[in-house]
N, C-alpha and C. Protein backbone atom coordinates (compact mmCIF):
# COMPACT_ATOMS: atom_id res chain seq x y z
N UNK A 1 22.28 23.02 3.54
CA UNK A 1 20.83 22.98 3.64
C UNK A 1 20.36 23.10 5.09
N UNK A 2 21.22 22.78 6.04
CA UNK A 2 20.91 23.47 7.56
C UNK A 2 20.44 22.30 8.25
N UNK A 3 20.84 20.89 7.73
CA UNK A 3 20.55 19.58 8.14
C UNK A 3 21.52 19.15 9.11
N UNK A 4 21.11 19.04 10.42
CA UNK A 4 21.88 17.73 11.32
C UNK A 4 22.04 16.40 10.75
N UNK A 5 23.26 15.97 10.00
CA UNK A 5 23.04 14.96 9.79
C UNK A 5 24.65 13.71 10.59
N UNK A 6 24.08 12.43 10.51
CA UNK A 6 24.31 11.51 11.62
C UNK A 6 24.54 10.26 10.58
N UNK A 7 26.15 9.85 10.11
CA UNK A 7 26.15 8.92 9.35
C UNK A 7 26.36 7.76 10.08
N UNK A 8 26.60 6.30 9.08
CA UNK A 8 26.29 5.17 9.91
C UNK A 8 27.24 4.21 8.78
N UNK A 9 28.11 3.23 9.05
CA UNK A 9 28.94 2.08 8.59
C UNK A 9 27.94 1.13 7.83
N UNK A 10 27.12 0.83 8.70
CA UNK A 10 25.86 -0.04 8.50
C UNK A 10 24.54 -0.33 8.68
N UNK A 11 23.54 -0.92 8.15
CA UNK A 11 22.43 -0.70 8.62
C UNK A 11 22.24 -1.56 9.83
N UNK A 12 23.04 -2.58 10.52
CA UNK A 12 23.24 -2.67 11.87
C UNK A 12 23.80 -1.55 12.68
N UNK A 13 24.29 -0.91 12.22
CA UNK A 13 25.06 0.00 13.03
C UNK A 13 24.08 0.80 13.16
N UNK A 14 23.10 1.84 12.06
CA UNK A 14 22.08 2.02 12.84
C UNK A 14 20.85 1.62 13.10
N UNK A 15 21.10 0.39 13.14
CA UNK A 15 19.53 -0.24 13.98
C UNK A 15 20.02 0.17 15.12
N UNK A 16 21.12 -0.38 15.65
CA UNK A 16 21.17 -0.32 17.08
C UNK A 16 21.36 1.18 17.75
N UNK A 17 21.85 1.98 17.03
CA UNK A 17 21.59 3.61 17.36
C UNK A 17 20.33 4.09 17.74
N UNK A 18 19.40 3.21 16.65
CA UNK A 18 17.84 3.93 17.07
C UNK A 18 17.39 3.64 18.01
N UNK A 19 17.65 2.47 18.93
CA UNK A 19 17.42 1.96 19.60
C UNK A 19 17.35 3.25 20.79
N UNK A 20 18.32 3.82 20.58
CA UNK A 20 19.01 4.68 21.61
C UNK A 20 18.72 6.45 21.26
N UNK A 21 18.70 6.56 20.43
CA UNK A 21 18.74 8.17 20.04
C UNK A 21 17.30 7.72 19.10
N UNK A 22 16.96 9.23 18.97
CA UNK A 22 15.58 10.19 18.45
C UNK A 22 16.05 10.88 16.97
N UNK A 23 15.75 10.62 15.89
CA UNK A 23 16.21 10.62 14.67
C UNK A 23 14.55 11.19 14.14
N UNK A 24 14.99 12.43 13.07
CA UNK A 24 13.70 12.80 12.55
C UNK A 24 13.33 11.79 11.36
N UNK A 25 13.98 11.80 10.34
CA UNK A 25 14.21 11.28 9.40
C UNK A 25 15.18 10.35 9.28
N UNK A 26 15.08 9.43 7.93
CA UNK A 26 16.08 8.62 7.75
C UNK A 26 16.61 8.33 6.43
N UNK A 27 17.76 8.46 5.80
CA UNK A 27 18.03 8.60 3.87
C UNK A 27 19.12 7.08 3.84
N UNK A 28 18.30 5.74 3.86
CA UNK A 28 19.17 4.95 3.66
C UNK A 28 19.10 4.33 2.36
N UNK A 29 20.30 4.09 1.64
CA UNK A 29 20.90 3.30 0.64
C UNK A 29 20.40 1.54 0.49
N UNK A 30 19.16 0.99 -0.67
CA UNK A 30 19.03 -0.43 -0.42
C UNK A 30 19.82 -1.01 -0.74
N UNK A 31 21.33 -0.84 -1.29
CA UNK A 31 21.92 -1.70 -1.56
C UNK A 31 22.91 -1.65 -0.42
N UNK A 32 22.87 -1.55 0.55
CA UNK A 32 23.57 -2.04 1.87
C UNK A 32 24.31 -3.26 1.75
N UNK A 33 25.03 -3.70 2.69
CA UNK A 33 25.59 -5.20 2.48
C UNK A 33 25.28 -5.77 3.66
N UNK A 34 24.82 -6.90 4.14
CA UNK A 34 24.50 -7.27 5.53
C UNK A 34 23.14 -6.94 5.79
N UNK A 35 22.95 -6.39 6.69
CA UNK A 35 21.38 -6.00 6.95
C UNK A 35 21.29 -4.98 5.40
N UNK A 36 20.41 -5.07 4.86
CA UNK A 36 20.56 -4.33 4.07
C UNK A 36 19.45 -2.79 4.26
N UNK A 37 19.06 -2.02 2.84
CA UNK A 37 18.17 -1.15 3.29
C UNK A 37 17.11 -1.43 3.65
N UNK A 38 16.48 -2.51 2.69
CA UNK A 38 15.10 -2.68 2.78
C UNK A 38 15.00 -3.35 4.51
N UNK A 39 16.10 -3.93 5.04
CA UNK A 39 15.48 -4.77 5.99
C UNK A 39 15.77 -2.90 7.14
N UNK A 40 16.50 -2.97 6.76
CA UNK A 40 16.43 -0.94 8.01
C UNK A 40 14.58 -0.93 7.99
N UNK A 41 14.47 0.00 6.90
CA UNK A 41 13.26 0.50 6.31
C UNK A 41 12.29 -0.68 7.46
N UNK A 42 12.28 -2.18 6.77
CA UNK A 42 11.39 -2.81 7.35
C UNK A 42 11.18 -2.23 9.30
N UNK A 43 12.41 -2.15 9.59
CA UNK A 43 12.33 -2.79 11.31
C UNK A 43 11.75 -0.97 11.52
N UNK A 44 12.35 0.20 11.25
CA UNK A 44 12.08 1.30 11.74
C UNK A 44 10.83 2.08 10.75
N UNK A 45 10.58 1.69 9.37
CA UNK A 45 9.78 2.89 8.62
C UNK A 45 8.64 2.91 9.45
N UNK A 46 7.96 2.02 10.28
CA UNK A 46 6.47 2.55 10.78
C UNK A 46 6.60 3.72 11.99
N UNK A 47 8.06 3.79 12.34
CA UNK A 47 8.24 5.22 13.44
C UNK A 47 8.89 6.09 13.04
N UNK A 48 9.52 5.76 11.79
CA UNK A 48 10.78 6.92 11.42
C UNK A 48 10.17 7.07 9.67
N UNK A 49 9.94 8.57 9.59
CA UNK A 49 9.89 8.81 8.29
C UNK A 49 11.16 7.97 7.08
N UNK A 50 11.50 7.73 6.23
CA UNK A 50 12.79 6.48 5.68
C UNK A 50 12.41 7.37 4.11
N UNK A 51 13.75 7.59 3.83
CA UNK A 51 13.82 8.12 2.09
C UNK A 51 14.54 6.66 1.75
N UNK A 52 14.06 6.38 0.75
CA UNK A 52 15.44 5.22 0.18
C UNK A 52 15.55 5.71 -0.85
N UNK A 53 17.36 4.88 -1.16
CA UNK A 53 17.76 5.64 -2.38
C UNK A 53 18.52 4.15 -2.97
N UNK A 54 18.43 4.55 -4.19
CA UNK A 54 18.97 3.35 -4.87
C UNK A 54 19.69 4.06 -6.55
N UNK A 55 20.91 2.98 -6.92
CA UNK A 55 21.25 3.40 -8.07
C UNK A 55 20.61 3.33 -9.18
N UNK A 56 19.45 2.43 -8.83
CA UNK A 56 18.90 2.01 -9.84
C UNK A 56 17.47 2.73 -10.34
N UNK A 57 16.84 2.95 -11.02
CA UNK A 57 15.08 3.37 -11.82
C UNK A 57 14.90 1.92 -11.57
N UNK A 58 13.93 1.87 -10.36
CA UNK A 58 13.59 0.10 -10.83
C UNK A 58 11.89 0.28 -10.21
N UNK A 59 10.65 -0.05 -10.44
CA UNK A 59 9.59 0.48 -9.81
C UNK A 59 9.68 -1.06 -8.76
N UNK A 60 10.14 -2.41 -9.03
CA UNK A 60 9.30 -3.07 -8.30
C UNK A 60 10.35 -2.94 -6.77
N UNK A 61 11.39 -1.98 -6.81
CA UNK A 61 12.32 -2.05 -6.12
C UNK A 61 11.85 -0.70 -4.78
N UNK A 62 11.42 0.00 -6.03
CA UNK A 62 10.30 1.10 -4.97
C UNK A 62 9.22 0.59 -4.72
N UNK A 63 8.33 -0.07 -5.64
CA UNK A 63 7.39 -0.43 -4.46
C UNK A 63 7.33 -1.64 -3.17
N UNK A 64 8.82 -2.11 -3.25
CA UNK A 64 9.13 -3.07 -1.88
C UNK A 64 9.06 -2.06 -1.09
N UNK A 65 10.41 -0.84 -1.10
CA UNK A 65 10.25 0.24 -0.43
C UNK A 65 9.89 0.53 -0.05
N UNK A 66 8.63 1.53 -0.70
CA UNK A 66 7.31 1.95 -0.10
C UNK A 66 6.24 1.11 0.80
N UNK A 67 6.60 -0.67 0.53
CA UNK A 67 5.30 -1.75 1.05
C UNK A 67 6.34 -1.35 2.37
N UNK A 68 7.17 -1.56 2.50
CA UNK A 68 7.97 -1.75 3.93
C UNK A 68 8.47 -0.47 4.61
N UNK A 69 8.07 0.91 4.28
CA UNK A 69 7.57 1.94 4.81
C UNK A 69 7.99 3.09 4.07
N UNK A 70 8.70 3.58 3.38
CA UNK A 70 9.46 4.30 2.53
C UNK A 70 8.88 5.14 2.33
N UNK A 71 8.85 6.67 2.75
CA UNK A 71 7.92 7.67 2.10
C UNK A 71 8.33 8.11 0.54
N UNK A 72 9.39 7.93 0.50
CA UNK A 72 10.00 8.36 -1.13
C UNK A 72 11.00 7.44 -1.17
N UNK A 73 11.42 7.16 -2.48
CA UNK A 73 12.40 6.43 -3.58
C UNK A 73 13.20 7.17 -4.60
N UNK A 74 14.53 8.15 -4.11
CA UNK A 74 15.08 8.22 -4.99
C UNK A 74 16.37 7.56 -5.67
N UNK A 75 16.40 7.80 -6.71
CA UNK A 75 18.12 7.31 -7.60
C UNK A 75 19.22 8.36 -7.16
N UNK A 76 20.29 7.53 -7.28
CA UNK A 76 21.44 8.43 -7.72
C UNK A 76 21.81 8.91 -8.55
N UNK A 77 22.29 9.91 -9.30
CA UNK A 77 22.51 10.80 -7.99
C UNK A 77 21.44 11.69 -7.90
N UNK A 78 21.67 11.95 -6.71
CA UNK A 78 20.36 12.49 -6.04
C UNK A 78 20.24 13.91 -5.93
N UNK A 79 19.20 14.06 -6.65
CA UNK A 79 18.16 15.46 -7.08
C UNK A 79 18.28 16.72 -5.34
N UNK A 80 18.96 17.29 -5.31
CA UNK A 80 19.03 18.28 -4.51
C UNK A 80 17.69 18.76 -3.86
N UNK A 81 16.92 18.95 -5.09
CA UNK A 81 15.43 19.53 -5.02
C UNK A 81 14.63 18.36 -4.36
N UNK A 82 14.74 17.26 -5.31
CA UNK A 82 13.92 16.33 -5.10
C UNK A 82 14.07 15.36 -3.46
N UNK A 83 15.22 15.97 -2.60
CA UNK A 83 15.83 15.26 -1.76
C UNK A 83 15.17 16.28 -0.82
N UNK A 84 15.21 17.88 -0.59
CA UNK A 84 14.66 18.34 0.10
C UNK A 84 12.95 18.44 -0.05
N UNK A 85 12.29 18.04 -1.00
CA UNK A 85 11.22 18.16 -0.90
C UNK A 85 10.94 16.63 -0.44
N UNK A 86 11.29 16.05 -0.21
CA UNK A 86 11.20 14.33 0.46
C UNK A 86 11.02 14.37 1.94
N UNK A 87 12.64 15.18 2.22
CA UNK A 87 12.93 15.75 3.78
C UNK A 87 11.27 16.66 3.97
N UNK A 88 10.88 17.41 3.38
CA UNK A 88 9.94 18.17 4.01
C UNK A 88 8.09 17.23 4.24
């Protein structure tokens, strides 16, 4: 799809990246372990566009998401289409 993309161990691992580097976007997983997604989303979605993705269809799980900055909420597995029209 012609994407730079920049993976990460954890959502500590990239908090502290952003800190440092310029990231357009962001496609993190809420079921993280440790910091999890939602708390990513929380600290960066008001500067960094944030897709979250989850295994689950759950709405009250997207609309935490979305309250804590999330421009989109998708499931796994994840819609090709529906992933680049998120990115755009």
């Amino acid at each position: 799809m012609g994407l730079r993309v920049v993976t990460f161990q954890s959502g500590g691992d990239f908090l502290r990246a952003a800190e440092q580097t310029s990231f357009d976007c962001m496609l993190v997983d809420l079921g993280l372990p440790g910091v999890t997604g939602l708390d990513v989303i929380r600290e960066v979605g008001a500067r960094l566009p944030c897709i979250a993705i989850s295994g689950r269809l759950d709405d009250d799980i997207d609309g935490a998401a979305r309250r804590a900055g999330a421009c989109a909420y998708l499931t796994k597995p994840i819609d090709a289409s529906a992933f680049m029209a998120s990115v755009q």
